[in-house]
Protein backbone atom coordinates (compact mmCIF):
# COMPACT_ATOMS: atom_id res chain seq x y z
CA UNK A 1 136.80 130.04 145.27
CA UNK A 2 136.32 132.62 147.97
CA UNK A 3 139.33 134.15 147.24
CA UNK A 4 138.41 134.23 143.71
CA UNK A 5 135.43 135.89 143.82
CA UNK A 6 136.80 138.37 145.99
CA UNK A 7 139.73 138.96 143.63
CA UNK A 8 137.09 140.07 140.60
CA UNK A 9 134.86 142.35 143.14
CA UNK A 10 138.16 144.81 143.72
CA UNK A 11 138.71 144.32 139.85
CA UNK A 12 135.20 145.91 138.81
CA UNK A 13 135.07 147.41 141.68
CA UNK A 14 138.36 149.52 140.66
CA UNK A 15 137.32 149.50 137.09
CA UNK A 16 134.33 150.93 137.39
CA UNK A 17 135.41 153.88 139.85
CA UNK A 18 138.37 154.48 137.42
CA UNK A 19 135.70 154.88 134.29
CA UNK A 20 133.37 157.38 136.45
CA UNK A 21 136.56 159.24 137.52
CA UNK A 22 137.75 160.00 134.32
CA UNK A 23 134.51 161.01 132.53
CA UNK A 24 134.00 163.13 135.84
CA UNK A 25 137.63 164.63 135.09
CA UNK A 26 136.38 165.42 131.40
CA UNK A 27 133.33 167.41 132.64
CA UNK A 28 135.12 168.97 134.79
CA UNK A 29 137.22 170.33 132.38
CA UNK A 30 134.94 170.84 130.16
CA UNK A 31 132.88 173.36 132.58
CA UNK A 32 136.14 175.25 132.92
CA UNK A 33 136.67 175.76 128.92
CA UNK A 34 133.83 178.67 129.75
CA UNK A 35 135.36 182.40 130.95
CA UNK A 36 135.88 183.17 134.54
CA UNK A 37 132.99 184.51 137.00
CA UNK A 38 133.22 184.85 140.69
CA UNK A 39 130.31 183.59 142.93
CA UNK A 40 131.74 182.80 145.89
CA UNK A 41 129.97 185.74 147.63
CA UNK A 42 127.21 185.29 150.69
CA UNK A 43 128.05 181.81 151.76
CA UNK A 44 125.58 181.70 154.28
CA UNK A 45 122.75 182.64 151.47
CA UNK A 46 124.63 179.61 149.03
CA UNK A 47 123.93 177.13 151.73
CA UNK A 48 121.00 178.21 152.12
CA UNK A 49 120.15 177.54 148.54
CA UNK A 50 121.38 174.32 148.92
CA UNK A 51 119.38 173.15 151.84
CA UNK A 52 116.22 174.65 150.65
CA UNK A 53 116.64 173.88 146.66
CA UNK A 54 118.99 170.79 146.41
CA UNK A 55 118.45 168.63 149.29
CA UNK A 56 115.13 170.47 150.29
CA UNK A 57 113.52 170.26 147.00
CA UNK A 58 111.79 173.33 147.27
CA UNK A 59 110.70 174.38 143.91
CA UNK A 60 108.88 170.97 143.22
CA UNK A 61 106.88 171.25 146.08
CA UNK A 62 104.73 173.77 143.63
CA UNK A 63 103.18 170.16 143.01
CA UNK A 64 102.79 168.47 146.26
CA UNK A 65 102.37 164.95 144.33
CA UNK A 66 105.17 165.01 141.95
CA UNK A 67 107.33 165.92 144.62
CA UNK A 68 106.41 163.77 147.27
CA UNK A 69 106.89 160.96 144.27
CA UNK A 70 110.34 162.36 143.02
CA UNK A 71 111.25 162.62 146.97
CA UNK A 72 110.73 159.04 147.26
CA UNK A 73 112.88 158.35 144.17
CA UNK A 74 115.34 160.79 145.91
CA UNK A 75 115.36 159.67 149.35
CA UNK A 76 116.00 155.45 148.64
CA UNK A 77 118.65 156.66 145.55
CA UNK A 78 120.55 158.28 148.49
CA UNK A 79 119.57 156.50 151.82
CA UNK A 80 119.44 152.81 150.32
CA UNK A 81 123.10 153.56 148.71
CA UNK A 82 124.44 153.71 152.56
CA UNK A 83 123.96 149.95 152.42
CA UNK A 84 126.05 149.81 149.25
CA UNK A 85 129.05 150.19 152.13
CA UNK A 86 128.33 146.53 153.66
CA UNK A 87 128.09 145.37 150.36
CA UNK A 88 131.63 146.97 148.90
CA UNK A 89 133.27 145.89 152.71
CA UNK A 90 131.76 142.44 151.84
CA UNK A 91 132.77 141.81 148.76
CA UNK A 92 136.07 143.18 149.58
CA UNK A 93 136.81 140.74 152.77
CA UNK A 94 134.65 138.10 151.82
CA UNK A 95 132.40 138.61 154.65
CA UNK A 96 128.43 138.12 154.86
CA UNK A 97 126.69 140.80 156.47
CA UNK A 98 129.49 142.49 158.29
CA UNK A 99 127.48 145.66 160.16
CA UNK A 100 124.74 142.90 161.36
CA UNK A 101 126.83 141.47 164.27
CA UNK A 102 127.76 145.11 165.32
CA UNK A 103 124.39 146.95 165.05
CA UNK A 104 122.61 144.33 166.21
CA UNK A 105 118.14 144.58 166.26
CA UNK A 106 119.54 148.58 165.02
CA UNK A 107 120.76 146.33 161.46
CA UNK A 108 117.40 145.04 161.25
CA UNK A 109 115.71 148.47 161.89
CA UNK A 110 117.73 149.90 159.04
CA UNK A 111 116.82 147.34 156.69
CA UNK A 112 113.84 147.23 157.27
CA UNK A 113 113.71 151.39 156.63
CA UNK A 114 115.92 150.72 153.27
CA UNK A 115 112.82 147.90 152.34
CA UNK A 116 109.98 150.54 152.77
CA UNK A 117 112.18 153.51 150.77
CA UNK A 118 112.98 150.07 147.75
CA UNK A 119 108.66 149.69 147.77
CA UNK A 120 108.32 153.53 147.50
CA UNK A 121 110.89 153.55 145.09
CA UNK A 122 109.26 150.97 142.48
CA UNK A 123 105.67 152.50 143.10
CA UNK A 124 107.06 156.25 142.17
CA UNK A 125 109.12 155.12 139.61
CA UNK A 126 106.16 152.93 137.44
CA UNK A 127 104.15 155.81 138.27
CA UNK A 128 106.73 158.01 136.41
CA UNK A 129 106.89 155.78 133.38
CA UNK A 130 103.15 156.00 133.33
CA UNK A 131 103.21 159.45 133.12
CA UNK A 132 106.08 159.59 130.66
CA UNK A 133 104.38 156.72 128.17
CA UNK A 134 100.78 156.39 128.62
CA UNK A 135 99.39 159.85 129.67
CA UNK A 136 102.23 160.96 127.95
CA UNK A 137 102.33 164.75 129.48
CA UNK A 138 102.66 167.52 127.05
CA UNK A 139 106.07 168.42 128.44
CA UNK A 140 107.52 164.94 127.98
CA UNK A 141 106.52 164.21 123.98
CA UNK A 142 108.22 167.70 123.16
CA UNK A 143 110.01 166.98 120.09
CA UNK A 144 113.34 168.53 122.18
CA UNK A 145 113.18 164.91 123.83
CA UNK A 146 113.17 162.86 120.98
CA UNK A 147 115.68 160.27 120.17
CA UNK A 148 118.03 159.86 123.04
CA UNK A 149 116.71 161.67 125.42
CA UNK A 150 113.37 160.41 125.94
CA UNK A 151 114.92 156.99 125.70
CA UNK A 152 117.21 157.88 128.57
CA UNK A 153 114.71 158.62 131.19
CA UNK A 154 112.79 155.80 130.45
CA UNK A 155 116.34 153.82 130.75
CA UNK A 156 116.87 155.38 134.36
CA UNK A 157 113.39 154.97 135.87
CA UNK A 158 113.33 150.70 134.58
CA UNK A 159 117.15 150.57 135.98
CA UNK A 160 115.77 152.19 139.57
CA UNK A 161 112.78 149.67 139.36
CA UNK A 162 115.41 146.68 138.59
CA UNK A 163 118.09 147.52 141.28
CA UNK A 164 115.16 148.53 144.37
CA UNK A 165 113.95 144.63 143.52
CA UNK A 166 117.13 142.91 143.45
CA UNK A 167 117.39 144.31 146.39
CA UNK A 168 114.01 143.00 147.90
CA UNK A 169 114.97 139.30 145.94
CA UNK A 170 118.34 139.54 148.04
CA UNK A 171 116.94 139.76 151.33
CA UNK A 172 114.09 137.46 150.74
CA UNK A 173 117.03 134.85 149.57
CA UNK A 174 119.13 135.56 151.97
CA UNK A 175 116.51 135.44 155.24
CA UNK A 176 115.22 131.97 153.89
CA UNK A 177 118.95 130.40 153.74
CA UNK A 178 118.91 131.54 157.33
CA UNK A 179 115.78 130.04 158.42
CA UNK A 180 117.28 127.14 156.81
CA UNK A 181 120.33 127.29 158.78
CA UNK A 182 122.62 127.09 155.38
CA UNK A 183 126.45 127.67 156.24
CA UNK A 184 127.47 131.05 156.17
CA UNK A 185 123.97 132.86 156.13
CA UNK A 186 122.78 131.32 159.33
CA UNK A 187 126.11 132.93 161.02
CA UNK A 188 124.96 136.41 161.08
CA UNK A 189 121.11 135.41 161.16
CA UNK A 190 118.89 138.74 160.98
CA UNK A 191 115.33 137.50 160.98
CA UNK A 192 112.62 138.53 157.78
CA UNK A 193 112.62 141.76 156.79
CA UNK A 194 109.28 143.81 156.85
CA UNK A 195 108.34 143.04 152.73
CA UNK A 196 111.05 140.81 151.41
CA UNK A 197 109.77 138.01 154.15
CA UNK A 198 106.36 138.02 151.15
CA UNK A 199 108.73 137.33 148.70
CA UNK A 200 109.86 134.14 150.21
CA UNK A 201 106.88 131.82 149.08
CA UNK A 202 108.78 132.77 145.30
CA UNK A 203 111.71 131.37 146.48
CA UNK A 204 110.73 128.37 148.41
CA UNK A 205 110.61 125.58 146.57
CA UNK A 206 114.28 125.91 145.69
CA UNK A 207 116.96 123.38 147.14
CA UNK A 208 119.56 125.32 149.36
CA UNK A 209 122.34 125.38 146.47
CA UNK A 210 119.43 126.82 143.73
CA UNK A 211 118.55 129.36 146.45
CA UNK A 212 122.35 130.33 147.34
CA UNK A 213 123.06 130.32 143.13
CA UNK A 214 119.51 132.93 143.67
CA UNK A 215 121.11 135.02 146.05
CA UNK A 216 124.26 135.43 144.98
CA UNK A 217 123.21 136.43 141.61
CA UNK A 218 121.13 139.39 142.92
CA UNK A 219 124.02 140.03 144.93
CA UNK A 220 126.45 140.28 142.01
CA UNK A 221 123.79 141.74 139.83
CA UNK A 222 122.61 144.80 142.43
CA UNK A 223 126.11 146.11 142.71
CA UNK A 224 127.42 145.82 139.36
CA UNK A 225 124.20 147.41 138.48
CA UNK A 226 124.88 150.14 140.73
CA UNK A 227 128.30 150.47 139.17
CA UNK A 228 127.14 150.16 136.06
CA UNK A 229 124.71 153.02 136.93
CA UNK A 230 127.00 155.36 138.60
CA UNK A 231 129.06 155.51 135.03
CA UNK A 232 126.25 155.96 133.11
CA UNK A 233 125.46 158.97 135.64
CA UNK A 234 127.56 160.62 133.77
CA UNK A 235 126.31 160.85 130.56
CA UNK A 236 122.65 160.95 131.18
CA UNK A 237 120.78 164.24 132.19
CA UNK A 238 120.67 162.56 135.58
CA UNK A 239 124.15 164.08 136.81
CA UNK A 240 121.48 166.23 137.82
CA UNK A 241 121.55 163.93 141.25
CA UNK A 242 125.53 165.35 141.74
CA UNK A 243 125.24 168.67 139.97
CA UNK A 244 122.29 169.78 141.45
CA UNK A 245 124.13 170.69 144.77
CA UNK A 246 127.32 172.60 143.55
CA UNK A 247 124.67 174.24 140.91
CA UNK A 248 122.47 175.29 144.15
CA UNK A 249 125.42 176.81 145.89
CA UNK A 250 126.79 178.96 142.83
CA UNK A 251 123.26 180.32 141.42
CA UNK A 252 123.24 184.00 141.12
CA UNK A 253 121.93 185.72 144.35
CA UNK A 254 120.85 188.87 142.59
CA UNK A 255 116.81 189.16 142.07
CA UNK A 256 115.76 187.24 139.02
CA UNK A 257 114.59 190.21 136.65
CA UNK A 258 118.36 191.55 137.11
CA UNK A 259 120.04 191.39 133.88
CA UNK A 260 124.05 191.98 133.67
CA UNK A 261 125.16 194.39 131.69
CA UNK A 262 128.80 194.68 130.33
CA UNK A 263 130.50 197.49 131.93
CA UNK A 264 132.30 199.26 129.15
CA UNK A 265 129.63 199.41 127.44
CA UNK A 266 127.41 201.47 130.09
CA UNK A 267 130.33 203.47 130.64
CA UNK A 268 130.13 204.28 126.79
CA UNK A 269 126.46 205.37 126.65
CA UNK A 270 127.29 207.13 130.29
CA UNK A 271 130.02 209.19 128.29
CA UNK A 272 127.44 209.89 125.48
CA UNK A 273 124.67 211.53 127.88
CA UNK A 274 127.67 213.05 130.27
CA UNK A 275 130.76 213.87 128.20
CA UNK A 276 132.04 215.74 130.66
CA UNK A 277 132.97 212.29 132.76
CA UNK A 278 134.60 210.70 129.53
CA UNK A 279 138.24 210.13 130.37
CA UNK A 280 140.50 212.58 128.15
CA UNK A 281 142.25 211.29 125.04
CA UNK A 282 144.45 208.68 125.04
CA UNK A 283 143.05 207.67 129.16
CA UNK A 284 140.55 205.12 127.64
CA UNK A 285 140.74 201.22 128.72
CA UNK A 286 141.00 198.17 126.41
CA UNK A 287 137.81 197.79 124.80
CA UNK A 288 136.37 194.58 125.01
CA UNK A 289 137.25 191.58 122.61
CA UNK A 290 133.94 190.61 121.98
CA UNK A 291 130.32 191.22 123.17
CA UNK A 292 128.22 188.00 124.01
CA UNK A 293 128.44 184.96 123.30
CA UNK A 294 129.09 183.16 120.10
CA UNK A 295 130.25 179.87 121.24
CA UNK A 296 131.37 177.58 124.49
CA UNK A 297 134.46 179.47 125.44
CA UNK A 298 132.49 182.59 125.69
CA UNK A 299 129.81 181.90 127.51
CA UNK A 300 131.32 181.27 132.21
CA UNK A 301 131.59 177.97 133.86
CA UNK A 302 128.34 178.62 135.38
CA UNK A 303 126.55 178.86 132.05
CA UNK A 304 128.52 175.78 131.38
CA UNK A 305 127.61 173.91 134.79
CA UNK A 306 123.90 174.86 134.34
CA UNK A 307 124.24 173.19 131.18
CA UNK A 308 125.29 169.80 133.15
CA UNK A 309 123.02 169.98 135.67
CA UNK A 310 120.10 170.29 133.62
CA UNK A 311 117.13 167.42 134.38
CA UNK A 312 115.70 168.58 131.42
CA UNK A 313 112.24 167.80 133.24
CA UNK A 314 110.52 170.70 130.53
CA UNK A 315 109.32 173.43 133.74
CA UNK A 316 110.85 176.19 131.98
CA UNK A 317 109.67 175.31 128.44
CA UNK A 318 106.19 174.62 129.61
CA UNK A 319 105.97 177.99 131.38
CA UNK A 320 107.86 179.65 128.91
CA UNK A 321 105.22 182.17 127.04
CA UNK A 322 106.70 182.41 123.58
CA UNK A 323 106.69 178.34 123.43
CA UNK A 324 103.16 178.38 124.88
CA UNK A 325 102.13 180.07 121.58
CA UNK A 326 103.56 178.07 119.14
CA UNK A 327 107.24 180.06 118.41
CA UNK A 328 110.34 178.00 118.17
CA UNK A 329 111.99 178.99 121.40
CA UNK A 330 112.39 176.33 124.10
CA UNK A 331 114.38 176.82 126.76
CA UNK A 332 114.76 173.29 127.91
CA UNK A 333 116.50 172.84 123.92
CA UNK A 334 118.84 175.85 124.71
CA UNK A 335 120.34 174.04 127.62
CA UNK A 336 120.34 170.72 125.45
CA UNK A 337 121.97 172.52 123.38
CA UNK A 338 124.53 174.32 125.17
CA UNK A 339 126.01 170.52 126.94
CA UNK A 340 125.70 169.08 123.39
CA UNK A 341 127.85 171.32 122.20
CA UNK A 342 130.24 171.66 124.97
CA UNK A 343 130.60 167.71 124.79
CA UNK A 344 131.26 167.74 120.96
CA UNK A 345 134.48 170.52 121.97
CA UNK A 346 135.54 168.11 124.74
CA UNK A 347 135.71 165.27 122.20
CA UNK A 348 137.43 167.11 119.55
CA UNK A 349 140.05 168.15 122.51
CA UNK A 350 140.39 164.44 123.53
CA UNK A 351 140.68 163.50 120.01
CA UNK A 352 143.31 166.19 118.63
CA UNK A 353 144.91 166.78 121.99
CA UNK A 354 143.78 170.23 121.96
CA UNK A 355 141.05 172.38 120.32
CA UNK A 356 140.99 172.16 116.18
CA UNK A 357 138.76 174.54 114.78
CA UNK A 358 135.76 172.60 113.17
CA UNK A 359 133.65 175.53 111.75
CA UNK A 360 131.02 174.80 113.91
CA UNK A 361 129.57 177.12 117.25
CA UNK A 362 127.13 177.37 119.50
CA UNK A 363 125.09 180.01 117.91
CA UNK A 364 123.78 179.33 114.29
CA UNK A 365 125.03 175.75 114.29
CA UNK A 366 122.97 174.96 117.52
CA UNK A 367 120.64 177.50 118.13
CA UNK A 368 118.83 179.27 115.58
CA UNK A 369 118.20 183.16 115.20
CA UNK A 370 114.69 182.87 115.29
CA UNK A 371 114.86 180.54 119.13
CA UNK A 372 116.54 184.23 120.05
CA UNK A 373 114.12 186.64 118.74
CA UNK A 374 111.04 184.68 120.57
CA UNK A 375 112.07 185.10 124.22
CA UNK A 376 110.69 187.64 125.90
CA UNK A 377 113.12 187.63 128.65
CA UNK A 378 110.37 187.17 131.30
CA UNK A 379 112.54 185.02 133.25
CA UNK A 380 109.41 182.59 133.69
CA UNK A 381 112.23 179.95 132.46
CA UNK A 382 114.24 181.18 135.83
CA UNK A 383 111.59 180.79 137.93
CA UNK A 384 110.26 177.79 137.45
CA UNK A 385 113.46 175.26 137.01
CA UNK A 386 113.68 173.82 140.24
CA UNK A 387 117.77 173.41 140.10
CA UNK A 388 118.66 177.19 139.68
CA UNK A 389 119.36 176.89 135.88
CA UNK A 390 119.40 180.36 134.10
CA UNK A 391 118.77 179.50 130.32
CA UNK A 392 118.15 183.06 129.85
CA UNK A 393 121.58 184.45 130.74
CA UNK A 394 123.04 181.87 127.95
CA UNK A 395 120.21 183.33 125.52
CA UNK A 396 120.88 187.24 126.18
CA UNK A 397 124.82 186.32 126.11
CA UNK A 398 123.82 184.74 122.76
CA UNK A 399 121.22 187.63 121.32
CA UNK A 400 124.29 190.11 122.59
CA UNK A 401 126.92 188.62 120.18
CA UNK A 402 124.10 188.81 117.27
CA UNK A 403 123.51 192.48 117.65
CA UNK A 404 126.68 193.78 118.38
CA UNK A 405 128.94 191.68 116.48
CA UNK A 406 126.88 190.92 113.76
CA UNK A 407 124.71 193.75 113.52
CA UNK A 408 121.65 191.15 113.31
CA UNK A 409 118.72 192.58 114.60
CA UNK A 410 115.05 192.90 113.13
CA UNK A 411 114.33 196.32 111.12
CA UNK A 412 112.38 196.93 114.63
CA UNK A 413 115.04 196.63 116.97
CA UNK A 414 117.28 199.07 114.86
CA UNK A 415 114.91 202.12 114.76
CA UNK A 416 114.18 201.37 118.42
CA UNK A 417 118.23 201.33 119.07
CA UNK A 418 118.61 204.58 116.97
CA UNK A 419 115.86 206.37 119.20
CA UNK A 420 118.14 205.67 121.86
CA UNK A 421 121.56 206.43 120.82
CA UNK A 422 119.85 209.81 119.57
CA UNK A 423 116.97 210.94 121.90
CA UNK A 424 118.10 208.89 124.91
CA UNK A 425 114.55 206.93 124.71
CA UNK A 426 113.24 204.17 122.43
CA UNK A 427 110.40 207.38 121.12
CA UNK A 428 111.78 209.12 118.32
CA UNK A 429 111.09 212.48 119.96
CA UNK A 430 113.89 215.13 120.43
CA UNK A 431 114.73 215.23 124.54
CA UNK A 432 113.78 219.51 124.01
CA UNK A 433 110.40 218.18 123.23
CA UNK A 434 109.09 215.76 125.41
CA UNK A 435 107.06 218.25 127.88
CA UNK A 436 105.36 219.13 124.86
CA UNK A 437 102.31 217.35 125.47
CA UNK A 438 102.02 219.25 128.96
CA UNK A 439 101.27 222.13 126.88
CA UNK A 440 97.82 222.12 126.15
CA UNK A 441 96.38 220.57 129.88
């Protein structure tokens, strides 16, 4: 029987690492489908980034509450996992406890710590649905979350709630089959555990082979819940957890109102105000293919990554000034957007064994015209998501390609870009007469 059970833990075990690994594999080629960009400048600054913003946490710490709450979350999803080892090794060799005989009172210690992180974990977690369902904040009943995606957070905080008290219901199982002296948990016998030993009085009036059927249940049920939740990782916005750290070490390091400019075409509006420095006849490079964006391929893996790492928590939408006042732009949708699309590519690739044109892109298809006029490009969006997402970059790549490829821009925009390409100034004034007005002082 032993054998047996052992047998099916490497099966799911293996199953489930195989599923995660190829959907990981997919994403990852999916982030590379977007045009090459080097940012492997400054490493000292990128780790930086990632201590500070990733495992640090800085940005939330604008609201000492929330973050304190989504540290807790945090802290047990990636300290309480470390026991997930002793559970894999046991499982694996049919073993009970395997690190208590070798840590010794240490095992209990640690435990005990993983208990207190499980308790913090439920309380910050209902508090999150509370705030999700009941207050129902104005950033969470955005109609960007509806359908799926508001479903999906609410899936993630219940699972977090259900795995932290298996794990409480394990211990408090397990410690009472010791006290009992049942064969096989009284070998390794660890004492009560700081808050599953109030869980016991639950559990009591169970004979010995209705508490073992208990505790091996939980057993089963926490890691095939953790499996189970490690594959769904992958298609929820909380890849965030795995994301956020690569995403932390490759943000831009140049200051946030920096915008980047295509280089051919400043060299063509430096050649209009200095001919003299255009190259003679013939000497000119390649222009480009295409200016901005249009769709997936055209926007860089970081645009792409961004796009994957997004918690879609609504920060940059709720600061975002042309959303505040009631226009359609939302930057939180752009990034929505932006992995929706990039997943419906990587399907038709999987599908048709390589791209097939389906008439569809990015721009038009996904985002709208008018989401492009609104923003303002005050970089409030920037600032404020706490994973070092740029949803602005995607939407200038984006307002680029409508401009100079399609020659869309409001009546405004055009005299304002005439006034430049003629006076060298968005005033339609002649350069000869600007000093004009010093005339008369």
């Amino acid at each position: 029987m032993q054998i047996a059970q052992q047998i099916l833990f490497v099966f799911i075990s293996g199953l489930a690492i195989w599923f995660f690994a190829k959907k990981i594999k997919e994403i990852s080629r999916n982030i590379r489908l977007g045009r090459d960009e080097n940012l492997a400048d400054n490493s000292g600054q990128r780790w930086k980034n990632v201590f500070l913003l990733a495992f640090g946490q800085k940005k939330m710490f604008r609201n000492p509450l929330v973050a304190v709450l989504h540290f807790f979350v945090y802290a047990g999803f990636i300290i309480i996992n470390i026991e997930v080892l002793e559970i894999v090794l046991d499982g694996i060799f049919g073993t009970h406890r395997l690190f208590a005989p070798l840590l010794g009172s240490f095992y209990t210690f640690l435990i005990n710590a993983f208990e207190v992180l499980a308790l913090l974990v439920i309380v910050a977690c209902a508090i999150f649905l509370v705030r999700r369902n009941i207050i129902k904040l104005k950033r969470f009943i955005s109609k960007d979350l509806d359908g799926w995606p508001r479903s999906d957070a609410n899936y993630i905080l219940i699972t977090e709630i259900v795995l932290m008290s298996l794990f409480l219901f394990l211990n408090a199982g397990d410690t009472l089959l010791q006290a009992r002296g049942a064969e096989h948990y009284a070998a390794h016998a660890t004492g009560n555990f700081i808050f599953s030993q109030y869980l016991q009085p639950v559990l009591n009036g169970m004979s010995d082979g209705g508490l073992m059927t208990v505790e091996r249940s939980c057993w089963w049920l926490h890691i095939i819940g953790i499996f189970a939740f490690l594959n769904y990782l992958p298609w929820s916005k909380h890849l965030h957890i795995i994301l956020a750290f690569p995403n932390a070490y490759y943000a831009r390091l140049e200051p946030i109102g920096e915008m980047s400019n295509m280089p051919s075409v400043q060299k063509e509006v430096l050649y209009a105000m200095q001919p003299e420095l255009a190259p003679p006849a013939g000497g000119e490079t390649e222009p480009p293919k295409k200016f901005g964006a249009k769709d997936i391929p055209d926007l860089s893996w970081k645009n792409l990554m961004d796009a994957y790492s997004c918690t879609e928590c609504g920060r940059c939408t709720a600061a975002c000034p042309a959303n505040i006042t009631g226009k359609l732009l939302s930057p939180r949708k752009i990034m929505m957007d932006t992995r929706d699309r990039m997943e419906e590519i990587g399907e038709n690739i999987n599908k048709n064994g390589g791209f097939k044109d389906d008439g569809k892109s990015l721009l038009h298809d996904y985002i709208s015209v008018e989401e492009l006029r609104a923003c303002t490009t005050c970089n409030a969006c920037v600032q404020e998501c706490p994973v070092s997402i740029s949803p602005l970059d995607i939407i200038l790549q984006l307002r680029r390609y409508l401009v100079m490829e399609e020659s869309n821009a409001p009546q405004e925009w055009n005299g304002m870009f005439s006034n430049v390409e003629n006076n060298f100034a968005p005033w339609k004034f002649s350069p000869d007469e600007r000093d004009k007005w010093a005339e008369e002082v």
